[in-house]
N, C-alpha and C. Protein backbone atom coordinates (compact mmCIF):
# COMPACT_ATOMS: atom_id res chain seq x y z
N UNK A 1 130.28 -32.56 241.80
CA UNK A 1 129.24 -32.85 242.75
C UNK A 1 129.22 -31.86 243.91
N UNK A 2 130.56 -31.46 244.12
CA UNK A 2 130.55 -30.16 245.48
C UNK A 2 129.30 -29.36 245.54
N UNK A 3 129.41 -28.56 243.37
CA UNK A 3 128.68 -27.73 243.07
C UNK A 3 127.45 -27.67 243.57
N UNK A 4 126.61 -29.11 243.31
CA UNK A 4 125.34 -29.40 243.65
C UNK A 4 125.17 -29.48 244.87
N UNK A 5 125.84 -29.91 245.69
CA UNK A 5 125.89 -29.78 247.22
C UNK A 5 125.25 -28.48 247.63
N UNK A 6 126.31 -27.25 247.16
CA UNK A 6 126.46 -26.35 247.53
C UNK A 6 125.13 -25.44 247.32
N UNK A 7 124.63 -25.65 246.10
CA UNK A 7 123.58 -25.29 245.42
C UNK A 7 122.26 -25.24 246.39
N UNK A 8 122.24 -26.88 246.12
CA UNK A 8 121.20 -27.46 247.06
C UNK A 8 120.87 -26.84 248.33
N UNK A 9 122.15 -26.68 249.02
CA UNK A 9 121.91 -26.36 250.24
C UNK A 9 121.14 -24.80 250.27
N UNK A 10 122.16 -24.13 249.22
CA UNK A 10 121.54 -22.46 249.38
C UNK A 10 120.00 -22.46 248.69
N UNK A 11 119.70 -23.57 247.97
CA UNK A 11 118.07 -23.49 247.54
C UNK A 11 117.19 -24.13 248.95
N UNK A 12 118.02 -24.36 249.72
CA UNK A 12 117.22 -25.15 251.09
C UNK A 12 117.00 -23.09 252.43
N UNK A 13 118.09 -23.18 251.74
CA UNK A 13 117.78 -21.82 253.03
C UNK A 13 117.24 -20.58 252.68
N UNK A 14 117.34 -20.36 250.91
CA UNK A 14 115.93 -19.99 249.99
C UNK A 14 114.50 -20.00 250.65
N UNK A 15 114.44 -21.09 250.68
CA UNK A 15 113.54 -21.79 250.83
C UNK A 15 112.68 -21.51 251.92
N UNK A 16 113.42 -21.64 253.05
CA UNK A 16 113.43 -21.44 254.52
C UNK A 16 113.38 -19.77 254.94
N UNK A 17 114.38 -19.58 254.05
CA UNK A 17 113.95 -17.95 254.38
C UNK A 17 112.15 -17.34 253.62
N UNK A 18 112.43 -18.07 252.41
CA UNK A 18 110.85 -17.25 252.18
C UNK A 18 109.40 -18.06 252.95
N UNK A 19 109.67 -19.24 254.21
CA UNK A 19 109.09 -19.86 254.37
C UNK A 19 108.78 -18.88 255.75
N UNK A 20 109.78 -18.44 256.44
CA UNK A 20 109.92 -17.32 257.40
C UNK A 20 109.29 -16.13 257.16
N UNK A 21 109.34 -15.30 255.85
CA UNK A 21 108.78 -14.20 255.53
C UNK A 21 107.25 -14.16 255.29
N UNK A 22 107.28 -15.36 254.76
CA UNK A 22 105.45 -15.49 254.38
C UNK A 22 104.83 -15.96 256.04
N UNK A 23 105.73 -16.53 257.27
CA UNK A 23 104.82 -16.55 258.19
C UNK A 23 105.39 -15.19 258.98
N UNK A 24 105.87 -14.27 258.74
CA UNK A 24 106.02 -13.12 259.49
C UNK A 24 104.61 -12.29 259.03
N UNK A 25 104.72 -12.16 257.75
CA UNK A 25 103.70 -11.32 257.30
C UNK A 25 102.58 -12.02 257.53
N UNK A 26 102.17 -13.27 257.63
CA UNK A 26 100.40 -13.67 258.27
C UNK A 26 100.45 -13.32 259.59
N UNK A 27 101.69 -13.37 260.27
CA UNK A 27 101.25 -12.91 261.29
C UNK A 27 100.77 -11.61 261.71
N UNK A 28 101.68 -10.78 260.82
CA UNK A 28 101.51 -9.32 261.10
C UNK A 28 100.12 -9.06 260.61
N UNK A 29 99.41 -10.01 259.45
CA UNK A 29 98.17 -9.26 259.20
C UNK A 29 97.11 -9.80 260.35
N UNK A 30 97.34 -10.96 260.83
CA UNK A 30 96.48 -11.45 261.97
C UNK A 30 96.24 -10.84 262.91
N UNK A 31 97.88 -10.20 263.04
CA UNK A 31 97.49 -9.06 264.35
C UNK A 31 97.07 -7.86 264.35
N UNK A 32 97.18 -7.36 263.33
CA UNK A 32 95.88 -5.72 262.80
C UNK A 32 94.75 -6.38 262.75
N UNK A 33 94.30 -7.65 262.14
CA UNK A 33 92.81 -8.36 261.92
C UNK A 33 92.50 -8.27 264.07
N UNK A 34 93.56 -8.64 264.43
CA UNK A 34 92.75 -8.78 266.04
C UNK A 34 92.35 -7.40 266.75
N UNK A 35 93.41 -6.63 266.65
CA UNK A 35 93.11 -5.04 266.93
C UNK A 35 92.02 -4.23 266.30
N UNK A 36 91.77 -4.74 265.01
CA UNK A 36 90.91 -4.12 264.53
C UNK A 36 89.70 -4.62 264.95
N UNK A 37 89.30 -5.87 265.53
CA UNK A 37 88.35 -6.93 265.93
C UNK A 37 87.89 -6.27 267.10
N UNK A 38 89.16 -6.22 268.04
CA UNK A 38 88.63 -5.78 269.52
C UNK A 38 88.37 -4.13 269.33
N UNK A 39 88.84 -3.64 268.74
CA UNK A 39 88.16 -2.22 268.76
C UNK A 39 86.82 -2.20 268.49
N UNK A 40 86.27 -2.95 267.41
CA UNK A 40 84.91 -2.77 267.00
C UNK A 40 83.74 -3.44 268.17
N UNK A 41 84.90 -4.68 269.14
CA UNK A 41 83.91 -5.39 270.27
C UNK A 41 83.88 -4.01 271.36
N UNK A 42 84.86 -3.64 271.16
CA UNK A 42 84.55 -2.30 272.63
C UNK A 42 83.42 -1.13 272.06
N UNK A 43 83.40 -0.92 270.78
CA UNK A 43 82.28 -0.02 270.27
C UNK A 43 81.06 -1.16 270.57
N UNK A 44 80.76 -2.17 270.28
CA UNK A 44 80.01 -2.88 270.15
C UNK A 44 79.33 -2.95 271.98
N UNK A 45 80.40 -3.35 272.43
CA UNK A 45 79.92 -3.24 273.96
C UNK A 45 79.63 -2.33 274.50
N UNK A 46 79.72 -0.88 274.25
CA UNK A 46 79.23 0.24 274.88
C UNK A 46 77.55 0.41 274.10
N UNK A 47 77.53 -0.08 272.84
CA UNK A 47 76.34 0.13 272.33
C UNK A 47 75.21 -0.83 272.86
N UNK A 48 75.69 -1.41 273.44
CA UNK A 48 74.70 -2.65 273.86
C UNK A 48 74.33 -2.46 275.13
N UNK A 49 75.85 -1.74 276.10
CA UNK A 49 75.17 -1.09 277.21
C UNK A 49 74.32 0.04 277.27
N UNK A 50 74.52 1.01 276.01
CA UNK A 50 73.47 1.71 276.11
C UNK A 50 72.06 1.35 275.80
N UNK A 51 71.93 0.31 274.64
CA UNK A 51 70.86 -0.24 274.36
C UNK A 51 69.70 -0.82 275.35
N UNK A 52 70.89 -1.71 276.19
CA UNK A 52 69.74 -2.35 277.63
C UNK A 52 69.40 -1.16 277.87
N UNK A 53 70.09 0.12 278.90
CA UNK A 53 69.55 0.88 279.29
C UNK A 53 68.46 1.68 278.95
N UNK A 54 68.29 1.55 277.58
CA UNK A 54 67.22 2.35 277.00
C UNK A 54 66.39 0.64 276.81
N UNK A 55 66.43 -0.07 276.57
CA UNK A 55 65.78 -1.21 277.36
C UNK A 55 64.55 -0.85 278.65
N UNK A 56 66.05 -1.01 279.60
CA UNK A 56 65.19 -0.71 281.01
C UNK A 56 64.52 0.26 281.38
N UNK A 57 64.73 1.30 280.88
CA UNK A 57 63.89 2.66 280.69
C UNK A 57 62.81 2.31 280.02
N UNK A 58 62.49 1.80 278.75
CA UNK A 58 61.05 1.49 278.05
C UNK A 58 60.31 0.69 278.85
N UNK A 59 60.76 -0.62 279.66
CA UNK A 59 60.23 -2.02 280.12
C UNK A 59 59.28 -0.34 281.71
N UNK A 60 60.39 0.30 282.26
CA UNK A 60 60.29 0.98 283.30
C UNK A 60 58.82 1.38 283.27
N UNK A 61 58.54 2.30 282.01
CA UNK A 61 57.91 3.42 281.74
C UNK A 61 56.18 2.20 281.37
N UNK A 62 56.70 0.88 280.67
CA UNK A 62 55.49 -0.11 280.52
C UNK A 62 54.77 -0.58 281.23
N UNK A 63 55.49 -0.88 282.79
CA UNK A 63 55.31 -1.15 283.57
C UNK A 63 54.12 0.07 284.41
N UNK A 64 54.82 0.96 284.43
CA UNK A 64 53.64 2.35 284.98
C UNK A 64 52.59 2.70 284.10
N UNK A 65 52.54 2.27 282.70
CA UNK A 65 51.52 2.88 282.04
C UNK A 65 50.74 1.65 282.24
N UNK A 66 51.00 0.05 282.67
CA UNK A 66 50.10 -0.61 282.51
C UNK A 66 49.31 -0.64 284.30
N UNK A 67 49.77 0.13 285.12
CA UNK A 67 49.60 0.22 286.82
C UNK A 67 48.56 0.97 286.83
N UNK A 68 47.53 0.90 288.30
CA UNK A 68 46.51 1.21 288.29
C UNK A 68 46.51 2.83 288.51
N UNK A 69 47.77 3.13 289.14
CA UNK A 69 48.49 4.56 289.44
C UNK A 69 47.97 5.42 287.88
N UNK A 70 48.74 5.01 286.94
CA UNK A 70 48.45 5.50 285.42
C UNK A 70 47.62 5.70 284.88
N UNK A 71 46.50 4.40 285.16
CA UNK A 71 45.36 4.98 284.28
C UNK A 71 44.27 5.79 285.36
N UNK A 72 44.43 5.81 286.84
CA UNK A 72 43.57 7.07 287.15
C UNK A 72 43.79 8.34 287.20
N UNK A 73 45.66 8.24 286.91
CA UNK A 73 46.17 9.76 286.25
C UNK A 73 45.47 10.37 284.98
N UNK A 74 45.54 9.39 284.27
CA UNK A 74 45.00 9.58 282.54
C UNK A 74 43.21 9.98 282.89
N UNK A 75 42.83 8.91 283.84
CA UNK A 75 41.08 9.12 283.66
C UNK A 75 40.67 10.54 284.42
N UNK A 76 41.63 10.91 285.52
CA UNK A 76 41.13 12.31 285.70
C UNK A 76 41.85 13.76 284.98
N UNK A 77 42.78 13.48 284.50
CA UNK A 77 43.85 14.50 283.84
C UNK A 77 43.05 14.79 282.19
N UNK A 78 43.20 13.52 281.74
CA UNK A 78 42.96 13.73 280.14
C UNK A 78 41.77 13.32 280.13
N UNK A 79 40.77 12.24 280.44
CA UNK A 79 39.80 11.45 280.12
C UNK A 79 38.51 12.41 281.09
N UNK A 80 39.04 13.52 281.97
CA UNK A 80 37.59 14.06 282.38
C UNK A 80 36.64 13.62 283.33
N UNK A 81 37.21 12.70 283.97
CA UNK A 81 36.51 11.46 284.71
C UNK A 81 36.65 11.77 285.85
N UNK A 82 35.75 11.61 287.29
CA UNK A 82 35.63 11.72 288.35
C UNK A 82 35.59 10.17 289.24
N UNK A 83 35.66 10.23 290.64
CA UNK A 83 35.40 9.18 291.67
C UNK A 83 33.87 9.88 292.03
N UNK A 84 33.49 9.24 292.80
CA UNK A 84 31.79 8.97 293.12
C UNK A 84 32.04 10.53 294.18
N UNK A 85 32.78 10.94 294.93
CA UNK A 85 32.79 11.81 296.19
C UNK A 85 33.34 13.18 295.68
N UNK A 86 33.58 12.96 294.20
CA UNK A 86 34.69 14.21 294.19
C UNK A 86 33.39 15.32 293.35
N UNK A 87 33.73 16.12 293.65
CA UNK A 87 33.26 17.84 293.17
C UNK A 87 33.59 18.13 292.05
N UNK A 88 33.21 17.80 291.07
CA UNK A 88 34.25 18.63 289.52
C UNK A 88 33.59 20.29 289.31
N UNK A 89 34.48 20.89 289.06
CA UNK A 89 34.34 22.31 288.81
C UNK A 89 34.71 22.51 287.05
N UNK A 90 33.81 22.50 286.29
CA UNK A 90 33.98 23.48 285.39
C UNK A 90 33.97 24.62 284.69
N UNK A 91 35.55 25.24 285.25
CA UNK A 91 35.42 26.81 284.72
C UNK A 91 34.42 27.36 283.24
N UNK A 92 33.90 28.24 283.27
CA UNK A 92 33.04 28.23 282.26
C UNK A 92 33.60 29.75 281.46
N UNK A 93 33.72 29.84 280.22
CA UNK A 93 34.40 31.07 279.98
C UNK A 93 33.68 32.23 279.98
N UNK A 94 34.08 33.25 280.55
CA UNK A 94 33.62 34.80 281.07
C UNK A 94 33.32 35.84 279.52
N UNK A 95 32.39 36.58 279.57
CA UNK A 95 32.37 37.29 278.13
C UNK A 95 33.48 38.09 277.96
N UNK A 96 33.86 38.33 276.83
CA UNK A 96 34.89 39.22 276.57
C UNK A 96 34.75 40.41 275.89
N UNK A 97 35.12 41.12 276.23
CA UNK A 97 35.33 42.44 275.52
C UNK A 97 36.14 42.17 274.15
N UNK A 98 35.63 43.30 273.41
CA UNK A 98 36.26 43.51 272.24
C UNK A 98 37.04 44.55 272.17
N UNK A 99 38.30 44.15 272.31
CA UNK A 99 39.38 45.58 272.43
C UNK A 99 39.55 46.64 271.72
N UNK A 100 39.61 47.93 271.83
CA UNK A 100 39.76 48.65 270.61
C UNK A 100 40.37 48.99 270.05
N UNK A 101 40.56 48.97 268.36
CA UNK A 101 42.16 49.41 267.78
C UNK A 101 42.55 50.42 268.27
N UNK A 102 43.81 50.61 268.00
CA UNK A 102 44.96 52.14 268.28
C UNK A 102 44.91 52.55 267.38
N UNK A 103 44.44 53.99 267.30
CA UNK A 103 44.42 54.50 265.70
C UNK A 103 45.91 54.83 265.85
N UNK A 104 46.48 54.56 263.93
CA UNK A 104 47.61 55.10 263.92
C UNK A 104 47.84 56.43 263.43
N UNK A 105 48.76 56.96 263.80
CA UNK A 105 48.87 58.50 263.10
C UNK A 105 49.28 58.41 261.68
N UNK A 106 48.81 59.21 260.87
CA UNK A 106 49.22 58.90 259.65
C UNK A 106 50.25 59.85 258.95
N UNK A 107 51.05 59.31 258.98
CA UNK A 107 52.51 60.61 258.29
C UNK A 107 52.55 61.04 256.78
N UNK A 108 52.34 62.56 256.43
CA UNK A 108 52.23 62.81 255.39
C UNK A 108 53.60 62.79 254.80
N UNK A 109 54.36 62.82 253.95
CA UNK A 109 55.66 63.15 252.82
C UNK A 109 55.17 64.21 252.07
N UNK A 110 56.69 65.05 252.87
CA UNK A 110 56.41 66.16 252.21
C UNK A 110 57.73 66.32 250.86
N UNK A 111 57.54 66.37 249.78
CA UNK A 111 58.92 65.97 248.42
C UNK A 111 59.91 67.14 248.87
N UNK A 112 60.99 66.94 248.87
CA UNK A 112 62.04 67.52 249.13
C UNK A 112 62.44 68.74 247.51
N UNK A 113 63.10 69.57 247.43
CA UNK A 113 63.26 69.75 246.07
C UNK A 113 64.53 68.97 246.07
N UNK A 114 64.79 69.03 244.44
CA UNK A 114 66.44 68.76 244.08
C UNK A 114 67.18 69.00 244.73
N UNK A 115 67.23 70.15 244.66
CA UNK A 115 68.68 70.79 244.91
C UNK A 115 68.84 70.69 246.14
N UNK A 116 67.84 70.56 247.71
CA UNK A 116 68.26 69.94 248.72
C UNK A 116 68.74 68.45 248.59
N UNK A 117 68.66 67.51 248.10
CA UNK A 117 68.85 66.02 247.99
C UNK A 117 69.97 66.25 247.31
N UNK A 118 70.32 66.67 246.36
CA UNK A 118 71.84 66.81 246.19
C UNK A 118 73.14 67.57 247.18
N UNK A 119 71.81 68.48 247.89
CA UNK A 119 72.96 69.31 248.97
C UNK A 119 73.49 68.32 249.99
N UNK A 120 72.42 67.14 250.58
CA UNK A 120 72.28 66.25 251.67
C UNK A 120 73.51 64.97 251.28
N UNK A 121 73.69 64.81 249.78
CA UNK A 121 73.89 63.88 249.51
C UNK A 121 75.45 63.96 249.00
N UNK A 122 75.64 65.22 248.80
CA UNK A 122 77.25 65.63 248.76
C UNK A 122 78.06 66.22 249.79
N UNK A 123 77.45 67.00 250.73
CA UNK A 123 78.26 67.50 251.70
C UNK A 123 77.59 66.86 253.25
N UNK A 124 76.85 66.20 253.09
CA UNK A 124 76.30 65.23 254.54
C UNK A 124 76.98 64.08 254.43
């Protein structure tokens, strides 16, 4: 009966030990799962701060295009449009001359003989 005692007991701390190892290792993977978690919330949070900002920049820019400032920029800039007092001047285009070509000079070729092109081409 010792035997079984003895047995018993070392299948108890078996036991206990692989009961220890299997919660070492969940832990260890829990804690790369958290590091890896908060890294992706700090990417996540810079993207979101940039996001509002380009947010508040669009809402910014909506705000002025829908203001009365904007569209009498647009109606006299692009749209051509005057107030009742104002003077419009339209430049009207001036005649133009027709420029005259540059004659080019025209270069004749004059053929070399042989025996210069071999002279040029071995001792030059």
């Amino acid at each position: 009966m010792g035997i079984f005692k003895i047995i018993k007991r070392h299948f108890y701390i078996f036991v206990l030990i692989l009961i220890a190892v299997y919660l070492v290792i969940d832990l260890n993977t829990r804690l790369s799962t958290l590091t890896f978690l908060e890294n992706q919330e700090a990417t996540l949070q810079t993207d979101v701060t940039n996001l509002q900002s380009t947010l508040d920049t669009v809402n910014d820019r909506i705000d002025y295009a829908k203001s009365d400032t904007a569209v009498e920029e647009w109606a006299r800039q692009q749209g051509l449009m005057r107030k009742e007092d104002d003077h419009v001047i339209i430049p009207l285009p001036g005649e133009y001359s027709t420029p005259t070509p540059t004659p080019y000079p025209v270069i004749e070729v004059t053929p070399a003989p042989n025996w210069m092109i071999w002279k040029s081409l071995i001792f030059d």
